[in-house]
PDB file of N, CA and C in Angstrom:
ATOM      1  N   UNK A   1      82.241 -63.291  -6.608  1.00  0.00           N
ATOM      2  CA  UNK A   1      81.139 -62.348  -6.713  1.00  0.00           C
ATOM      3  C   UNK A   1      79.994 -62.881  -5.853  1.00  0.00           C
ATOM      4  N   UNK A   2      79.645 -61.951  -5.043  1.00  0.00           N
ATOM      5  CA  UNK A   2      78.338 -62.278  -4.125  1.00  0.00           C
ATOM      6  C   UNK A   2      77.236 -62.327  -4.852  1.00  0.00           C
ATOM      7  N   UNK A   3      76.059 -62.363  -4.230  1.00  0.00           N
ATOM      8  CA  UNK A   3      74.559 -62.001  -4.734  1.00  0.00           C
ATOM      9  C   UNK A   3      74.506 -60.660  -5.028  1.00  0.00           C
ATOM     10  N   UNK A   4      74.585 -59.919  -4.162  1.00  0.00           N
ATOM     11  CA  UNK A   4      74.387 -58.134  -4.379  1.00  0.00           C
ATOM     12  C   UNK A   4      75.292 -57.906  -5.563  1.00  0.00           C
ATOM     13  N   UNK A   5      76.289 -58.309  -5.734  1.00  0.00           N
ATOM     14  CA  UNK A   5      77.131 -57.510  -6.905  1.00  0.00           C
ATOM     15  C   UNK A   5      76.584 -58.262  -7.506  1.00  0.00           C
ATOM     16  N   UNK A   6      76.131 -59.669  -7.994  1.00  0.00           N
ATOM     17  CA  UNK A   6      75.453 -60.246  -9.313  1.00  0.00           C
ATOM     18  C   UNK A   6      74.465 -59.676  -9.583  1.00  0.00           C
ATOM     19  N   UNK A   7      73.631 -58.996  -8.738  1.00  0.00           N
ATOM     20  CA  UNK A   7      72.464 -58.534  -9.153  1.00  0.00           C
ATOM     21  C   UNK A   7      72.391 -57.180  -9.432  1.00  0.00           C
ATOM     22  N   UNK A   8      73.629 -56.767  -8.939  1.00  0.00           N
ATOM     23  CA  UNK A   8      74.123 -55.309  -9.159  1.00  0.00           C
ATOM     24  C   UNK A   8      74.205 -55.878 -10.872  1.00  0.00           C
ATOM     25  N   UNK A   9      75.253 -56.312 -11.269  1.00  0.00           N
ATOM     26  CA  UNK A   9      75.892 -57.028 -12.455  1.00  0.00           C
ATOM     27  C   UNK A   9      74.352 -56.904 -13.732  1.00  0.00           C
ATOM     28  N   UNK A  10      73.343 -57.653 -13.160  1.00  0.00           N
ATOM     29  CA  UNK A  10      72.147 -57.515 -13.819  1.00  0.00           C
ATOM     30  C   UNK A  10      71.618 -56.617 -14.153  1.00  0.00           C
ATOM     31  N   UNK A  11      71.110 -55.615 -13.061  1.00  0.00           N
ATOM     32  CA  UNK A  11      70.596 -54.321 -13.020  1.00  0.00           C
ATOM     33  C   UNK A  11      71.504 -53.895 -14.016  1.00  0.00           C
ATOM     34  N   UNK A  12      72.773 -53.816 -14.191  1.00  0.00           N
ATOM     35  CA  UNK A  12      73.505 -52.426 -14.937  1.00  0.00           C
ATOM     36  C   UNK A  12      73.248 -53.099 -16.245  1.00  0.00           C
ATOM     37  N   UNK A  13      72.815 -54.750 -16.949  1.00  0.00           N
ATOM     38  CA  UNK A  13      72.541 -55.165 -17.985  1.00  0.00           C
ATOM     39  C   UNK A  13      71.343 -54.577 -18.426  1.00  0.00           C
ATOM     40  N   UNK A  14      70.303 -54.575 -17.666  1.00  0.00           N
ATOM     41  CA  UNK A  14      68.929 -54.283 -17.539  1.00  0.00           C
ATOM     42  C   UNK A  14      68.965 -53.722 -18.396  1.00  0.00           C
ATOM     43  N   UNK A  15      69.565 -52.475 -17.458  1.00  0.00           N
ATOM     44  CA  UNK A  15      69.539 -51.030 -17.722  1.00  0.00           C
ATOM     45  C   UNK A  15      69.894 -50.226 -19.124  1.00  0.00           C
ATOM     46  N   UNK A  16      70.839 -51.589 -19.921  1.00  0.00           N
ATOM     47  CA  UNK A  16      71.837 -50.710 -20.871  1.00  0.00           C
ATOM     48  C   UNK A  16      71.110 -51.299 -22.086  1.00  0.00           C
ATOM     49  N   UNK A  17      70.538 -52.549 -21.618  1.00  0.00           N
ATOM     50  CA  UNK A  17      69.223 -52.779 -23.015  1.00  0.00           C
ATOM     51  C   UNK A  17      68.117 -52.274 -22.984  1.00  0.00           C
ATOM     52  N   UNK A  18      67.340 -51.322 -21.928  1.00  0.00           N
ATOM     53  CA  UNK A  18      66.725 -50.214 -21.695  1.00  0.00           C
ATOM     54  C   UNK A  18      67.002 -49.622 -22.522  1.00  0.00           C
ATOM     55  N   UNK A  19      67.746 -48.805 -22.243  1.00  0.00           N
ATOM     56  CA  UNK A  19      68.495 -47.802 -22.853  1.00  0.00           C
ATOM     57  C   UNK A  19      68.321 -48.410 -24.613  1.00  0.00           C
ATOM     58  N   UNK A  20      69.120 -49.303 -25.460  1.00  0.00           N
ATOM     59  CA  UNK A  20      69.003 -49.825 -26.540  1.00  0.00           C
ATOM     60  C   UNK A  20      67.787 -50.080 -27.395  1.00  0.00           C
ATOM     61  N   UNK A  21      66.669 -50.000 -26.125  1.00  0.00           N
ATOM     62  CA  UNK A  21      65.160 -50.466 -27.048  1.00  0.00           C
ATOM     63  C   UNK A  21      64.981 -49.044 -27.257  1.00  0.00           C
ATOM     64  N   UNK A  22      65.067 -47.851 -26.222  1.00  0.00           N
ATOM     65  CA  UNK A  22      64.282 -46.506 -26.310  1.00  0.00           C
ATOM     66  C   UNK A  22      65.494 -45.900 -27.145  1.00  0.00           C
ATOM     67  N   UNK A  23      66.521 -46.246 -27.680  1.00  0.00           N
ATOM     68  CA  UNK A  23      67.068 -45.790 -28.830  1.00  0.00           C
ATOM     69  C   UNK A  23      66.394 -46.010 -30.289  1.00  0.00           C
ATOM     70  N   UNK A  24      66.085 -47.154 -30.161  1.00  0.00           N
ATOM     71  CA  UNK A  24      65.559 -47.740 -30.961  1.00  0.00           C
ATOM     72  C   UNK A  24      64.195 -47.507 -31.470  1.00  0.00           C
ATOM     73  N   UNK A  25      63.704 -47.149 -30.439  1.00  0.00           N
ATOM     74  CA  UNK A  25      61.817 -46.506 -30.685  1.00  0.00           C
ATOM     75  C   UNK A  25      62.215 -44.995 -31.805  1.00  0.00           C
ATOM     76  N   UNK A  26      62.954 -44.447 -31.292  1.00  0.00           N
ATOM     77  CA  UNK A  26      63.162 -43.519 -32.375  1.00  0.00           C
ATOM     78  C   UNK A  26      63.726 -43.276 -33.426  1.00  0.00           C
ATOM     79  N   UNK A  27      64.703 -44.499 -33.906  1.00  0.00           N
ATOM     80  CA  UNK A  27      65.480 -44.628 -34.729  1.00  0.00           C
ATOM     81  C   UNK A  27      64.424 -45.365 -35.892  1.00  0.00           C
ATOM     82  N   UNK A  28      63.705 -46.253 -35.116  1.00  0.00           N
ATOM     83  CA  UNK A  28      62.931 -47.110 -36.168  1.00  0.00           C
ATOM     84  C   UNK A  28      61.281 -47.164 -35.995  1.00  0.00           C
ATOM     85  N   UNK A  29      60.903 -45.925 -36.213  1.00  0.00           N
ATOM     86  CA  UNK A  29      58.949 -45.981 -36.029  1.00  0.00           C
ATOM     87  C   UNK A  29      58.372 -46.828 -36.439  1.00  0.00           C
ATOM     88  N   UNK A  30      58.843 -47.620 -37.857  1.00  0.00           N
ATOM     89  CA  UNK A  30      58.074 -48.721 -38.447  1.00  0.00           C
ATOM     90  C   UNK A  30      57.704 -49.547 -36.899  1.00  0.00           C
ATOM     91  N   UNK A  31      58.569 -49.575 -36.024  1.00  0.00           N
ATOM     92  CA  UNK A  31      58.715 -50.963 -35.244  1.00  0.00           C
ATOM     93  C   UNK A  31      58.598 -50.278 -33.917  1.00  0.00           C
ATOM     94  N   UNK A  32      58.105 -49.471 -33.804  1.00  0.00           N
ATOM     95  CA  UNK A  32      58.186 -48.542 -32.181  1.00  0.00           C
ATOM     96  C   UNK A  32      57.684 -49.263 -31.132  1.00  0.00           C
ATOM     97  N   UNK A  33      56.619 -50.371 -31.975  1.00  0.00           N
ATOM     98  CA  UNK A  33      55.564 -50.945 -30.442  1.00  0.00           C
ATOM     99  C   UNK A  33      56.374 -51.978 -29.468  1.00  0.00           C
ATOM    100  N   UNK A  34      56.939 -52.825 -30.610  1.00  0.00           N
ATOM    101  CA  UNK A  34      57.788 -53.966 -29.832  1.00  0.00           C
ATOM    102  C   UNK A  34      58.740 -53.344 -29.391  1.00  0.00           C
ATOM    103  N   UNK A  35      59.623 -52.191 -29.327  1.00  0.00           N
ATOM    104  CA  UNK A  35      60.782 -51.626 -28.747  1.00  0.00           C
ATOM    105  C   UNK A  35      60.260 -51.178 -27.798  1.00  0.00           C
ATOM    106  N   UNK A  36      58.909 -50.671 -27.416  1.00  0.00           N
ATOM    107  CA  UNK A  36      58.183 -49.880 -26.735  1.00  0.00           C
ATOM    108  C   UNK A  36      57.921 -51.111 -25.522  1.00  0.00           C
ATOM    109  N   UNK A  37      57.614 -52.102 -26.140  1.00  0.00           N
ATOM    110  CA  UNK A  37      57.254 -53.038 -25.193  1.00  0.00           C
ATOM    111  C   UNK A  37      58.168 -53.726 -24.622  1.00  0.00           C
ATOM    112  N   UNK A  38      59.307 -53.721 -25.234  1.00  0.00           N
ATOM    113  CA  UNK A  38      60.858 -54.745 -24.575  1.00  0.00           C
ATOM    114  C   UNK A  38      61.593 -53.462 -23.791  1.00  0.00           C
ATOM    115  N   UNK A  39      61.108 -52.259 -23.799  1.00  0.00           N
ATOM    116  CA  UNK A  39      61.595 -51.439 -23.202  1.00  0.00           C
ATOM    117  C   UNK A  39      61.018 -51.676 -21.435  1.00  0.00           C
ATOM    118  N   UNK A  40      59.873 -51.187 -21.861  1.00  0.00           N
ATOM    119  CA  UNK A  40      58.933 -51.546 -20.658  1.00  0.00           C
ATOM    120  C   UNK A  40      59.326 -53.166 -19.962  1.00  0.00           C
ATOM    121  N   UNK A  41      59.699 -54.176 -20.360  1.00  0.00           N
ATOM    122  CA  UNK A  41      59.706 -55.601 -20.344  1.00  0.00           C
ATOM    123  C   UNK A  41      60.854 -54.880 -18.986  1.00  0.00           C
ATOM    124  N   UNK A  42      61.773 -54.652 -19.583  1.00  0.00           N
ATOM    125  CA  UNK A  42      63.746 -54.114 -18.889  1.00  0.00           C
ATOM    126  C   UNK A  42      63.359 -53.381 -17.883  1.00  0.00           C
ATOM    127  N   UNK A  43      62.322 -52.981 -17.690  1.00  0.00           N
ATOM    128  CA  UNK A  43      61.781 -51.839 -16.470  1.00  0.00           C
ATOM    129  C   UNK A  43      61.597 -52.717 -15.659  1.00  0.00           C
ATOM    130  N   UNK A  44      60.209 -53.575 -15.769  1.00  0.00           N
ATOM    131  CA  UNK A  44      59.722 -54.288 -14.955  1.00  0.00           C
ATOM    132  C   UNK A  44      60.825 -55.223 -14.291  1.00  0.00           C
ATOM    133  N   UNK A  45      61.972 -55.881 -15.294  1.00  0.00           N
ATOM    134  CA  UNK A  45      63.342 -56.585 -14.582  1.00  0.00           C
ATOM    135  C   UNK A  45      64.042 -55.486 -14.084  1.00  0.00           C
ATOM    136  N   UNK A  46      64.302 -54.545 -14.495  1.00  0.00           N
ATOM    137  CA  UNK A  46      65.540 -53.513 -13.604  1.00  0.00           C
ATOM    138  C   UNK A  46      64.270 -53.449 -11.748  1.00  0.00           C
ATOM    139  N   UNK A  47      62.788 -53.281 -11.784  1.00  0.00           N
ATOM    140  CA  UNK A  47      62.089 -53.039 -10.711  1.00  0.00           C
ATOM    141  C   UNK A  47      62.625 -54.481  -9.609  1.00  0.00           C
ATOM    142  N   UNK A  48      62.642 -55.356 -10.530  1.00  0.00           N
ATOM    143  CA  UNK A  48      62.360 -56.776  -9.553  1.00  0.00           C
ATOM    144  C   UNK A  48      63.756 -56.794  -9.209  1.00  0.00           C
ATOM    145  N   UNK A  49      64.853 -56.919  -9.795  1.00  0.00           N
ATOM    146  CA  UNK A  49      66.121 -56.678  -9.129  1.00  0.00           C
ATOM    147  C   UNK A  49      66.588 -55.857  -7.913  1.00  0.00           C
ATOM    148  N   UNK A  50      66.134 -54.396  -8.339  1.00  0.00           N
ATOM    149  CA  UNK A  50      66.348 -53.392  -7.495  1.00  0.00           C
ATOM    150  C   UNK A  50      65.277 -53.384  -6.139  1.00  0.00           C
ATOM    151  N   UNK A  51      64.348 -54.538  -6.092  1.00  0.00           N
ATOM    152  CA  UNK A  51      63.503 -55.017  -4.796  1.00  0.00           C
ATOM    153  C   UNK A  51      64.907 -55.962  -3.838  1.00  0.00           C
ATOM    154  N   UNK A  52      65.356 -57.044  -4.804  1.00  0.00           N
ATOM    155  CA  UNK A  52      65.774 -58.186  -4.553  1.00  0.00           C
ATOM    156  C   UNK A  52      67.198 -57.662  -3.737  1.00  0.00           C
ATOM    157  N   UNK A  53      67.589 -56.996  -4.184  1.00  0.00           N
ATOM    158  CA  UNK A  53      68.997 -56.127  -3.681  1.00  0.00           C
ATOM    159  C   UNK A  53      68.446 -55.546  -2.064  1.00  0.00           C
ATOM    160  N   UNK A  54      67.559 -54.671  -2.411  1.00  0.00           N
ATOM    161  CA  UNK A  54      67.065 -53.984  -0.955  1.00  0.00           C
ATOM    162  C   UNK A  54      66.939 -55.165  -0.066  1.00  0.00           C
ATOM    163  N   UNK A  55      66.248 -56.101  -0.331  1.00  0.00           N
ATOM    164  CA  UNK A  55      65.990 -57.022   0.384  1.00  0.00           C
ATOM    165  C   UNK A  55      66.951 -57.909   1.189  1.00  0.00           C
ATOM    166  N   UNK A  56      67.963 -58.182   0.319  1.00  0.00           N
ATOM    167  CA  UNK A  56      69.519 -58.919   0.524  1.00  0.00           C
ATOM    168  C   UNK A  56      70.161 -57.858   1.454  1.00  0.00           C
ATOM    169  N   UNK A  57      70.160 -56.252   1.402  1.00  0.00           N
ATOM    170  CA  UNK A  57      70.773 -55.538   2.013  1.00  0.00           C
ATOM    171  C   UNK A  57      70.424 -55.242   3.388  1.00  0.00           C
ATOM    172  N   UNK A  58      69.210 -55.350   3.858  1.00  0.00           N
ATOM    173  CA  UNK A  58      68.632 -55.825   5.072  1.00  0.00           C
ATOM    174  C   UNK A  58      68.357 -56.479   6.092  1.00  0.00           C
TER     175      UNK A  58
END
């Protein structure tokens, strides 16, 4: 496995605990802020990956 597919590899992790926190914001309101915020957290890593890739691809 190269760099690009590891970071491919990452991104699609990112992405799927993304996905798991903003399930979660609605499943559990008691607790919306911290899901709200580890959601956002997975953004900011899915952003820095999907730089790091462009960059490698260039």
């Amino acid at each position: 496995m190269g760099p690009i597919e590891a970071l491919r590899f990452a991104l699609e992790k990112e992405t799927e605990a993304k996905n798991i926190y903003e399930r979660f914001i609605f499943q559990h309101s008691e607790t919306k802020d911290i899901f709200t915020f580890l959601m956002n957290e997975e953004e900011k890593h899915k952003q820095l990956i999907e730089k790091k890739i462009v960059e490698l691809e260039n």
